[in-house]
PDB file of N, CA and C in Angstrom:
ATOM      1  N   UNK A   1      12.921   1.197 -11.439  1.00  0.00           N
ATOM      2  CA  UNK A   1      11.678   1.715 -11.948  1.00  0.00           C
ATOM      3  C   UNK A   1      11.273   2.916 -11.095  1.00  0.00           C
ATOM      4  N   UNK A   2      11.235   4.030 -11.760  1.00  0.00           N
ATOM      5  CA  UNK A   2      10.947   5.229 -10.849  1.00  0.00           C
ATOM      6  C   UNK A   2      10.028   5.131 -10.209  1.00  0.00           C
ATOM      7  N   UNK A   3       8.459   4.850 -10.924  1.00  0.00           N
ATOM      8  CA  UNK A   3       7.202   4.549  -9.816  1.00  0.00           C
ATOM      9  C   UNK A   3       7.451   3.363  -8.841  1.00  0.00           C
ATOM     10  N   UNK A   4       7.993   2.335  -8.699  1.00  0.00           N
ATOM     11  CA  UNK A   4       8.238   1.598  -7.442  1.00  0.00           C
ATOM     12  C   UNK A   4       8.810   2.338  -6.730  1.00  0.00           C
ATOM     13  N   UNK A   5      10.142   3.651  -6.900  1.00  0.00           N
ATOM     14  CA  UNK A   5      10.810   4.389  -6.273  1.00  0.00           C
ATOM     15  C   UNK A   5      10.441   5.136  -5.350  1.00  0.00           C
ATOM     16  N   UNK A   6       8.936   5.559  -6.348  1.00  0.00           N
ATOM     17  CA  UNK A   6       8.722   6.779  -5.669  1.00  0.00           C
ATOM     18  C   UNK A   6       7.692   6.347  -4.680  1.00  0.00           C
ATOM     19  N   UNK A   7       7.220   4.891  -4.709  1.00  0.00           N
ATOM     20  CA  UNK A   7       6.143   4.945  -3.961  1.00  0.00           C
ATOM     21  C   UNK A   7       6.918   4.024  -2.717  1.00  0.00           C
ATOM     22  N   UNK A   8       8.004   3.562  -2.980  1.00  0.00           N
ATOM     23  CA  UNK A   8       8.689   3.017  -1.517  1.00  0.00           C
ATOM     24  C   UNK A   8       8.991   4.807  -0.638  1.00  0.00           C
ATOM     25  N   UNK A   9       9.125   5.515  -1.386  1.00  0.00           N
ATOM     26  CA  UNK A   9       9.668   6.569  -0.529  1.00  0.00           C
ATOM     27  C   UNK A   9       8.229   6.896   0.023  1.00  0.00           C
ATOM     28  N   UNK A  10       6.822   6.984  -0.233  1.00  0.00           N
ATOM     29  CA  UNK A  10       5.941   7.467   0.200  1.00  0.00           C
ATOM     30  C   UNK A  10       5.684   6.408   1.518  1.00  0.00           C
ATOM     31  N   UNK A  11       5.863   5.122   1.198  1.00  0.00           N
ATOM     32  CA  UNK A  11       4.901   4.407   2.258  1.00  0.00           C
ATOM     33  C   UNK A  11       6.041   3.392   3.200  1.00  0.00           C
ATOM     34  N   UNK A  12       7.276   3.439   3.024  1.00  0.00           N
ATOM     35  CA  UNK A  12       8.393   2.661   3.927  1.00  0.00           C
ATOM     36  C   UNK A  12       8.142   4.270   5.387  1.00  0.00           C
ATOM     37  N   UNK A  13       7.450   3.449   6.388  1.00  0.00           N
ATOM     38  CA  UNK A  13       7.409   4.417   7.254  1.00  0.00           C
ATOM     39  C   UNK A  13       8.653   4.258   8.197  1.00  0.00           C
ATOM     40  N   UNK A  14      10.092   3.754   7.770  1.00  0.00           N
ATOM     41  CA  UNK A  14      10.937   3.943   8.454  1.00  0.00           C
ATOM     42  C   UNK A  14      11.458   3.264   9.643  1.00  0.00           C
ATOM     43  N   UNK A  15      12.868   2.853   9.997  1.00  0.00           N
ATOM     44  CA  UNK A  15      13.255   1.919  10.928  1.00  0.00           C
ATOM     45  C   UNK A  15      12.649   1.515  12.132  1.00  0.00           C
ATOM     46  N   UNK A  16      11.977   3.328  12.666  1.00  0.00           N
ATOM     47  CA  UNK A  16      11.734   3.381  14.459  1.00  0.00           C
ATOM     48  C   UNK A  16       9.509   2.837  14.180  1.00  0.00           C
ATOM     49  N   UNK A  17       9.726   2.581  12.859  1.00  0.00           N
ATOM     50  CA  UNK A  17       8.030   2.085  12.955  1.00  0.00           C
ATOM     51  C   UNK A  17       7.311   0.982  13.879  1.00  0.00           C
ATOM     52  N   UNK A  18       5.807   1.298  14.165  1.00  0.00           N
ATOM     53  CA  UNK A  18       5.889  -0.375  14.801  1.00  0.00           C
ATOM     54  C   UNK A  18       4.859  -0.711  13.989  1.00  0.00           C
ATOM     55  N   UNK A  19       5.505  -1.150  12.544  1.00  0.00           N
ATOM     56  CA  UNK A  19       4.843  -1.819  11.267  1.00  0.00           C
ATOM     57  C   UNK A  19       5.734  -2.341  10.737  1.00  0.00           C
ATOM     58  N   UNK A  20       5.400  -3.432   9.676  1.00  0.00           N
ATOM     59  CA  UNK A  20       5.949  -4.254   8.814  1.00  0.00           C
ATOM     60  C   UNK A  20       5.780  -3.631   7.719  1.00  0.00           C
ATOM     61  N   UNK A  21       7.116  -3.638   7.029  1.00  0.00           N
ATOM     62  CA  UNK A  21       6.888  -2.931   5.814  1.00  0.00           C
ATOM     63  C   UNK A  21       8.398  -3.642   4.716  1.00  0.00           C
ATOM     64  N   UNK A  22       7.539  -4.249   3.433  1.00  0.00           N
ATOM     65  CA  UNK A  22       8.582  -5.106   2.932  1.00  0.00           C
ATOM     66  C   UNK A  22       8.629  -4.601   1.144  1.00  0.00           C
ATOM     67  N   UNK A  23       9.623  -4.287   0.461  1.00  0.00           N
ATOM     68  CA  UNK A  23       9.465  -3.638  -0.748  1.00  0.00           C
ATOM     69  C   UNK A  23      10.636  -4.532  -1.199  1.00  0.00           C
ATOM     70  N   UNK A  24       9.968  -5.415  -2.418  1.00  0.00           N
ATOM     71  CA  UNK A  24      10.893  -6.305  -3.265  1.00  0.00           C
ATOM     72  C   UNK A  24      10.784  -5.930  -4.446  1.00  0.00           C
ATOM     73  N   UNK A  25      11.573  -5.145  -5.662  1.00  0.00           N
ATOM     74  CA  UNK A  25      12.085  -4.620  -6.943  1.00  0.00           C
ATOM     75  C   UNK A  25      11.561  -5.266  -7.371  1.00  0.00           C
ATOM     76  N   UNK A  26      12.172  -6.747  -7.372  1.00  0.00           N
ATOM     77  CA  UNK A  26      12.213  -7.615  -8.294  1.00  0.00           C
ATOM     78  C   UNK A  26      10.299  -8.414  -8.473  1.00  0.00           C
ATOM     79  N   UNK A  27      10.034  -8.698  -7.419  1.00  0.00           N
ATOM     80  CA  UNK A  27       8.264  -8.552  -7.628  1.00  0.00           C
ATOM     81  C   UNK A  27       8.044  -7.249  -7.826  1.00  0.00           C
ATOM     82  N   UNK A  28       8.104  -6.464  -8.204  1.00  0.00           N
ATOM     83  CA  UNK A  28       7.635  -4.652  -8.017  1.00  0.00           C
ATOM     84  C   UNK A  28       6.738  -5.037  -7.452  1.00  0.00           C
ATOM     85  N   UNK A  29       6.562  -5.167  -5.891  1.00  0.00           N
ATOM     86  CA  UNK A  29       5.374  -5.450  -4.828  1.00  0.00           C
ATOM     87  C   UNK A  29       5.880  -4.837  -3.609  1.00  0.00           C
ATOM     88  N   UNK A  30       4.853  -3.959  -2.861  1.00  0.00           N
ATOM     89  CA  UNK A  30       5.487  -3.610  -1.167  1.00  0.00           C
ATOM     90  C   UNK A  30       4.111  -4.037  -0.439  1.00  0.00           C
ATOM     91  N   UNK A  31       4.868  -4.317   0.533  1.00  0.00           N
ATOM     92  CA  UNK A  31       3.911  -4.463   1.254  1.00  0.00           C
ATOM     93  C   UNK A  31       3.931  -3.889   2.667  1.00  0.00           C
ATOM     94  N   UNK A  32       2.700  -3.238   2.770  1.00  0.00           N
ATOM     95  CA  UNK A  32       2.544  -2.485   4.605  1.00  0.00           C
ATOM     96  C   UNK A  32       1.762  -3.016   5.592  1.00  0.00           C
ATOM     97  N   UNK A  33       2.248  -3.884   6.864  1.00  0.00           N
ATOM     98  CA  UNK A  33       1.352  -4.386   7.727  1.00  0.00           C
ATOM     99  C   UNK A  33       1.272  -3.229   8.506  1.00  0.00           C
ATOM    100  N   UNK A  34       0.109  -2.953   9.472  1.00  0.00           N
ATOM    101  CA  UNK A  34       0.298  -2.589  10.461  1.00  0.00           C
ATOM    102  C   UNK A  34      -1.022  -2.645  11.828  1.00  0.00           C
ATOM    103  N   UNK A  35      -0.507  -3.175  12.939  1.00  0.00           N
ATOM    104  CA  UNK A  35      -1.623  -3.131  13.833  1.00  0.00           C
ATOM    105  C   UNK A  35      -1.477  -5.073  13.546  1.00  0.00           C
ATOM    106  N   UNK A  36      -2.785  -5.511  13.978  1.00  0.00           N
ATOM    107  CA  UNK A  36      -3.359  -6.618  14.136  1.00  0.00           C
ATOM    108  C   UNK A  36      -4.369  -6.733  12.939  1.00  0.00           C
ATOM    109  N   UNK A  37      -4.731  -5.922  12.183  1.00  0.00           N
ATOM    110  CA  UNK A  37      -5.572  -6.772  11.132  1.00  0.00           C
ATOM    111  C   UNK A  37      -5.376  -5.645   9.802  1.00  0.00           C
ATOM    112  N   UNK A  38      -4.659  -4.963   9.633  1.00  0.00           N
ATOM    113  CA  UNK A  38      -4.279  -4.210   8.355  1.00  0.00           C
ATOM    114  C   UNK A  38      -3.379  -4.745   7.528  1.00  0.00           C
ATOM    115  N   UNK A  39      -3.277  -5.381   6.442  1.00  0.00           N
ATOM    116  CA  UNK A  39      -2.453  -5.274   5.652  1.00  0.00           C
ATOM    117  C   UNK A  39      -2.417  -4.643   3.998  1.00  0.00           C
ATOM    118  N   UNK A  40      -1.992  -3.728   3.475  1.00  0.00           N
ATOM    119  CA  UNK A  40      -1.622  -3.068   2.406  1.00  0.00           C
ATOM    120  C   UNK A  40      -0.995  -3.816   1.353  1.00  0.00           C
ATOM    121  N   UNK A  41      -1.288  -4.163   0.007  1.00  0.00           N
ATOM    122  CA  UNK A  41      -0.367  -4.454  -0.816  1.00  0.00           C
ATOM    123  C   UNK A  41      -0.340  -3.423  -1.899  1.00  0.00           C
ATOM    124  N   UNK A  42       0.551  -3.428  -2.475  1.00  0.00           N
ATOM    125  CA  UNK A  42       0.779  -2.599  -3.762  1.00  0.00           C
ATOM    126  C   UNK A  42       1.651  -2.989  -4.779  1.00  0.00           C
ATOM    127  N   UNK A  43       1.328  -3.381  -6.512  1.00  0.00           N
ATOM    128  CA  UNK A  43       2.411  -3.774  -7.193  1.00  0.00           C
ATOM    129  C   UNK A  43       2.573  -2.795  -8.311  1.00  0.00           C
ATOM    130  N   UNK A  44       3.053  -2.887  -8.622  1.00  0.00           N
ATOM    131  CA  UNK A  44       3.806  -1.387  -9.876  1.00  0.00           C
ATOM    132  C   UNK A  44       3.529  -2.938 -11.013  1.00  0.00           C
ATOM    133  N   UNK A  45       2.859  -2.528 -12.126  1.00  0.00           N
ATOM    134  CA  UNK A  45       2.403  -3.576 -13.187  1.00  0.00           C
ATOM    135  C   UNK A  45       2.541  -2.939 -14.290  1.00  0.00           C
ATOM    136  N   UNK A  46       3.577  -2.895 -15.658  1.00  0.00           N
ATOM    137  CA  UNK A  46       3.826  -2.406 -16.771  1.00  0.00           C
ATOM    138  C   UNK A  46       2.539  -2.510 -17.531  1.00  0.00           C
ATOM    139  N   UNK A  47       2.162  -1.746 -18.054  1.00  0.00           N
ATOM    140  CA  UNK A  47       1.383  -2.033 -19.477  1.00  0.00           C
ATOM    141  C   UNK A  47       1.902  -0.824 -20.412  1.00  0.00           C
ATOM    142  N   UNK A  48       0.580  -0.780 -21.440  1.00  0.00           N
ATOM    143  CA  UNK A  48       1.331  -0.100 -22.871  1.00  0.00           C
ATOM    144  C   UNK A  48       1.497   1.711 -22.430  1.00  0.00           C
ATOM    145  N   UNK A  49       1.035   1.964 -21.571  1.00  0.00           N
ATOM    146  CA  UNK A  49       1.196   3.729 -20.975  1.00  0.00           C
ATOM    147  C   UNK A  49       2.791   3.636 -20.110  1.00  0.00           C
ATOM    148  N   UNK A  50       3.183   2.826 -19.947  1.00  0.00           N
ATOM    149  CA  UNK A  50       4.090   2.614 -18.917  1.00  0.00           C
ATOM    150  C   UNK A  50       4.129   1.667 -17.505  1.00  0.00           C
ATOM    151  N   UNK A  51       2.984   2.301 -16.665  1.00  0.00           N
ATOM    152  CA  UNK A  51       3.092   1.073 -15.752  1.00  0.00           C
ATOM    153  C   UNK A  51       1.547   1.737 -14.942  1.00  0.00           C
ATOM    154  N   UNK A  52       0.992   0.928 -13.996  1.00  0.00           N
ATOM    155  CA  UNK A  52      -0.057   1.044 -13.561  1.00  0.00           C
ATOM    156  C   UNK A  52       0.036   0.838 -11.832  1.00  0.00           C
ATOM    157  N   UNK A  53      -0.710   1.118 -11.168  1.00  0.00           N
ATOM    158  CA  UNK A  53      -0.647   0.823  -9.722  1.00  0.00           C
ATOM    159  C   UNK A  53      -1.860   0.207  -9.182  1.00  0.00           C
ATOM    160  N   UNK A  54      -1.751  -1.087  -9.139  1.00  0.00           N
ATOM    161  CA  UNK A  54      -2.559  -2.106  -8.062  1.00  0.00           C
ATOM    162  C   UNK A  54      -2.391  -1.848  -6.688  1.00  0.00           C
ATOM    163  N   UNK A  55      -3.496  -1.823  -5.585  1.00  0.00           N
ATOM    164  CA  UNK A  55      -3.828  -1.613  -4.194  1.00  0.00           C
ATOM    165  C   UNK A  55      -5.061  -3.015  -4.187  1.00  0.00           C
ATOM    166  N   UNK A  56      -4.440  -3.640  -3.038  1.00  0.00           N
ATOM    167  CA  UNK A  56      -4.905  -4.033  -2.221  1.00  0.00           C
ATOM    168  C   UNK A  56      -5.174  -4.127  -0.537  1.00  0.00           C
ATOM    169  N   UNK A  57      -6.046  -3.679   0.259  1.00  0.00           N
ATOM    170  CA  UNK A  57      -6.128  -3.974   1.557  1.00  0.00           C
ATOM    171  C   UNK A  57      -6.947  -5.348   1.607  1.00  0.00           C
ATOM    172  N   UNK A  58      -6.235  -5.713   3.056  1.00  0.00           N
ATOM    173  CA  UNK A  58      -6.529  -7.431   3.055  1.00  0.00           C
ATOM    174  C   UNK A  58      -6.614  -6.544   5.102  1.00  0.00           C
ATOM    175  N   UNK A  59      -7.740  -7.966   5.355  1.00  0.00           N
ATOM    176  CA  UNK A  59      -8.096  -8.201   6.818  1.00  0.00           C
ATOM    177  C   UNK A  59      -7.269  -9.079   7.267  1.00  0.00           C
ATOM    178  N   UNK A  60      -6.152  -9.235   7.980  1.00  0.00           N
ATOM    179  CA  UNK A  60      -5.529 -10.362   7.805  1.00  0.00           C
ATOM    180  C   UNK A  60      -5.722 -10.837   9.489  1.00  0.00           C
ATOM    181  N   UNK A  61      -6.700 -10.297  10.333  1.00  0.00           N
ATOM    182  CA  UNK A  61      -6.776 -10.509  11.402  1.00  0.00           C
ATOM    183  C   UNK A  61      -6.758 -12.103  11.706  1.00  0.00           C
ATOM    184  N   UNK A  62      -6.062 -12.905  12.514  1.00  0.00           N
ATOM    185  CA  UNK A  62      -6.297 -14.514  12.724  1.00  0.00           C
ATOM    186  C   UNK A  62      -7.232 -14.813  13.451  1.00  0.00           C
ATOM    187  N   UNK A  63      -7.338 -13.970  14.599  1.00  0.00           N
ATOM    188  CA  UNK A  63      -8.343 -13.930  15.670  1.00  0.00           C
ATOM    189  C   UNK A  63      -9.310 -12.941  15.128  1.00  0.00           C
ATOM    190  N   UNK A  64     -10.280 -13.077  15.724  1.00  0.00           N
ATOM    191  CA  UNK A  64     -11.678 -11.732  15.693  1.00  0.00           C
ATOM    192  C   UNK A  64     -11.410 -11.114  14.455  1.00  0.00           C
ATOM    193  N   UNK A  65     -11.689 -11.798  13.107  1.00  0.00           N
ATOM    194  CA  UNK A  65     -11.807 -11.243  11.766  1.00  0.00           C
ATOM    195  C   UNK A  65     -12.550 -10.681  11.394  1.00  0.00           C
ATOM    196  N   UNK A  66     -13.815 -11.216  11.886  1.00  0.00           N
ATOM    197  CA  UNK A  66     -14.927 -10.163  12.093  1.00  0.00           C
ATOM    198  C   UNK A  66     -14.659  -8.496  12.528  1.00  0.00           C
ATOM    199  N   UNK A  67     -14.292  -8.538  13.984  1.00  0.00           N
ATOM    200  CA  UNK A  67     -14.201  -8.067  14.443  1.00  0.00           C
ATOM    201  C   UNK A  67     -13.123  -6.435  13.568  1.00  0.00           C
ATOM    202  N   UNK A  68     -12.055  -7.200  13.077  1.00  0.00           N
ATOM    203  CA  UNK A  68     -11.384  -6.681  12.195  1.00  0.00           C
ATOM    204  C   UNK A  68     -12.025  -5.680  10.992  1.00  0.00           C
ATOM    205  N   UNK A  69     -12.699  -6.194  10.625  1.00  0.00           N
ATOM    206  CA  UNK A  69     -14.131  -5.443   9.273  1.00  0.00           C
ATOM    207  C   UNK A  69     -14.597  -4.545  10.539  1.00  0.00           C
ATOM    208  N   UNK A  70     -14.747  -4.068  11.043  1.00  0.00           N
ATOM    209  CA  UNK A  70     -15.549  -3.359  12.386  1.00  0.00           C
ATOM    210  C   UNK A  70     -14.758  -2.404  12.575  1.00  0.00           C
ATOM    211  N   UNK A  71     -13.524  -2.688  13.130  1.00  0.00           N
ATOM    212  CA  UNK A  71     -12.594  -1.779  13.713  1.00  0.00           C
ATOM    213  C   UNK A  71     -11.921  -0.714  12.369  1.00  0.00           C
ATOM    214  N   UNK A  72     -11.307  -1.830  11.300  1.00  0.00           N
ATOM    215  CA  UNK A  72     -11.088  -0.595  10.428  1.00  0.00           C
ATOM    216  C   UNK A  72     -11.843  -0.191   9.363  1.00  0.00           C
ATOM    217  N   UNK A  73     -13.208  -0.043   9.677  1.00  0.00           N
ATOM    218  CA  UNK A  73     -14.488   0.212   8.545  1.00  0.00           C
ATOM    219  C   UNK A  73     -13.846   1.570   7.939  1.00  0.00           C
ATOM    220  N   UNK A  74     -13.537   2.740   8.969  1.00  0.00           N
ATOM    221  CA  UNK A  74     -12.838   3.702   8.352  1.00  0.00           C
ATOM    222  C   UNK A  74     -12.004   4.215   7.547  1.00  0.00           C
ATOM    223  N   UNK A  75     -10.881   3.188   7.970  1.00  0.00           N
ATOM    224  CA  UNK A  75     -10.084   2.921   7.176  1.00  0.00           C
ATOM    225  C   UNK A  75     -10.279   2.543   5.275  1.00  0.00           C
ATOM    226  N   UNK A  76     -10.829   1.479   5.502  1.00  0.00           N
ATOM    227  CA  UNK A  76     -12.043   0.793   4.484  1.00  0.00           C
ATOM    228  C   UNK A  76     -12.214   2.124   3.632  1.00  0.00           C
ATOM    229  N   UNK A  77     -13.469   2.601   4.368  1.00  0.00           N
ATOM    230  CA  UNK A  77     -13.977   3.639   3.464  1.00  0.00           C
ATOM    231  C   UNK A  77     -13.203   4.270   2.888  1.00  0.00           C
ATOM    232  N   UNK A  78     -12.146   5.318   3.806  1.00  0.00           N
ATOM    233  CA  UNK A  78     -10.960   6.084   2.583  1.00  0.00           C
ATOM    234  C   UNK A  78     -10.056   5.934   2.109  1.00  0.00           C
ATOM    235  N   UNK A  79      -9.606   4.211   2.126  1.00  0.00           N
ATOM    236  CA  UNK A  79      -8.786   4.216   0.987  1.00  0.00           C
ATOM    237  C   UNK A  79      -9.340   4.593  -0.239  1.00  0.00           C
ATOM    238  N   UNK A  80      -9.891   4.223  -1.212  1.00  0.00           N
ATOM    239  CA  UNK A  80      -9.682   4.427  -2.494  1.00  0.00           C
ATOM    240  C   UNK A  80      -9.116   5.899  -2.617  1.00  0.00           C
ATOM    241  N   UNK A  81      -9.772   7.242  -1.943  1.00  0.00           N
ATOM    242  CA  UNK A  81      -9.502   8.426  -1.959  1.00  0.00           C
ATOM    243  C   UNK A  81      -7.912   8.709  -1.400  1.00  0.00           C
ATOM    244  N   UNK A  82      -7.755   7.986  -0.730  1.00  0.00           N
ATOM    245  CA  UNK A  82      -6.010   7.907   0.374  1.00  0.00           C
ATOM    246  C   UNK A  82      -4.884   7.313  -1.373  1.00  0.00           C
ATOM    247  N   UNK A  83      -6.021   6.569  -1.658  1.00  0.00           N
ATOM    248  CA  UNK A  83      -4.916   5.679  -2.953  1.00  0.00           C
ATOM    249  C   UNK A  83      -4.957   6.482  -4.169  1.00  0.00           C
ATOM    250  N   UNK A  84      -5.937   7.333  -4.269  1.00  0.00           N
ATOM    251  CA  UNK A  84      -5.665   8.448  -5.340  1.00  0.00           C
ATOM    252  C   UNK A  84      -5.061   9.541  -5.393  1.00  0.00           C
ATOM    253  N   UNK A  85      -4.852  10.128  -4.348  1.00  0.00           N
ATOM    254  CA  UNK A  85      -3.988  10.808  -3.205  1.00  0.00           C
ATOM    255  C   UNK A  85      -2.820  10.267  -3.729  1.00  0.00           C
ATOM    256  N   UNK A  86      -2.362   9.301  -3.297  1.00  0.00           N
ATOM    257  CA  UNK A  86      -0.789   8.546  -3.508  1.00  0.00           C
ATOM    258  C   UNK A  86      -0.295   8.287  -4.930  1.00  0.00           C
ATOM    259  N   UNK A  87      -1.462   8.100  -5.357  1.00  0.00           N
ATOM    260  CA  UNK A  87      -1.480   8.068  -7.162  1.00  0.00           C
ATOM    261  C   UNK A  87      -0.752   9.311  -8.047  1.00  0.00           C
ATOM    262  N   UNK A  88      -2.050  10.393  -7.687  1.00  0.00           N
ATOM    263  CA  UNK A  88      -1.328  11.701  -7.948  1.00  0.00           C
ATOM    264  C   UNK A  88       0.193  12.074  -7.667  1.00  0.00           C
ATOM    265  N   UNK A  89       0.524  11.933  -6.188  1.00  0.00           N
ATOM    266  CA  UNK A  89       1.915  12.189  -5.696  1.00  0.00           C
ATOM    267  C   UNK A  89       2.689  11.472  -6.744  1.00  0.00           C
ATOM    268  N   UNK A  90       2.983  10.383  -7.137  1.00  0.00           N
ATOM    269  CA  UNK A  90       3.966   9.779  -7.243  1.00  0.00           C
ATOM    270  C   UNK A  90       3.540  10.123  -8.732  1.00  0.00           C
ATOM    271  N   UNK A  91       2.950  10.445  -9.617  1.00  0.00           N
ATOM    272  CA  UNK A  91       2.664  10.686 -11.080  1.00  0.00           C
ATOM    273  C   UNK A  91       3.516  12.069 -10.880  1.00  0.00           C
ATOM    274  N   UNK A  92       3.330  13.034 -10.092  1.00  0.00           N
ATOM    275  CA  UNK A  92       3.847  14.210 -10.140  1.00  0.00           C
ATOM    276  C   UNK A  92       5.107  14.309  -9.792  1.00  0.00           C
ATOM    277  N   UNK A  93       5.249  13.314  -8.987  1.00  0.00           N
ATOM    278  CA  UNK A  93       6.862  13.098  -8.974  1.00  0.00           C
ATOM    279  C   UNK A  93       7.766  12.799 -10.240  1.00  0.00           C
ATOM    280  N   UNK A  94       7.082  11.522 -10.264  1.00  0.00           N
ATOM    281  CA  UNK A  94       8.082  10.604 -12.005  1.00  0.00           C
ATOM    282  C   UNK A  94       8.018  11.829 -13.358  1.00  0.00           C
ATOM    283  N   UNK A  95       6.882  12.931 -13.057  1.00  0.00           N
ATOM    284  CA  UNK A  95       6.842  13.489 -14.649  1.00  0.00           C
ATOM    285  C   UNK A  95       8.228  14.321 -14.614  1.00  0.00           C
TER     286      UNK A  95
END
């Protein structure tokens, strides 16, 4: 599927990373940890246009979860704009 393609090439940050980063076809799902309380999901989901892109960020902190909502409030805030960003790219890619 080209959009799973294109969006493993945007967000697999590569062997020497110090993040978790897991992209399974067959769920069209990746997923990006990174740090102590970030985690990223993303699934490539068919409908009648072709296919769609789900984002999720999750707090996955075990300890100080709280604390977690605090530290990446920033973060927080610009995804949606970071995920439309990535949206565009990979639409302009597949056309």
């Amino acid at each position: 599927m080209p959009v799973f393609e294109a969006l493993v090439d945007r967000l697999d940050p590569g062997p020497g990373a110090h993040s978790q980063f897991l992209a399974d076809p067959a769920a069209s799902l990746i997923v990006a940890q990174g740090g102590w309380w970030y985690r990223a999901e993303y699934r490539v989901v068919p409908d009648e246009h072709g296919c769609h892109i789900e984002h999720t960020l999750l707090n996955v902190a075990k300890t100080a979860h709280r604390l977690g909502r605090f530290v990446g409030r920033k973060e927080v805030e610009a995804a949606p704009r970071v995920f439309e960003e990535l949206v565009e790219d990979v639409r302009l890619s597949v056309e």
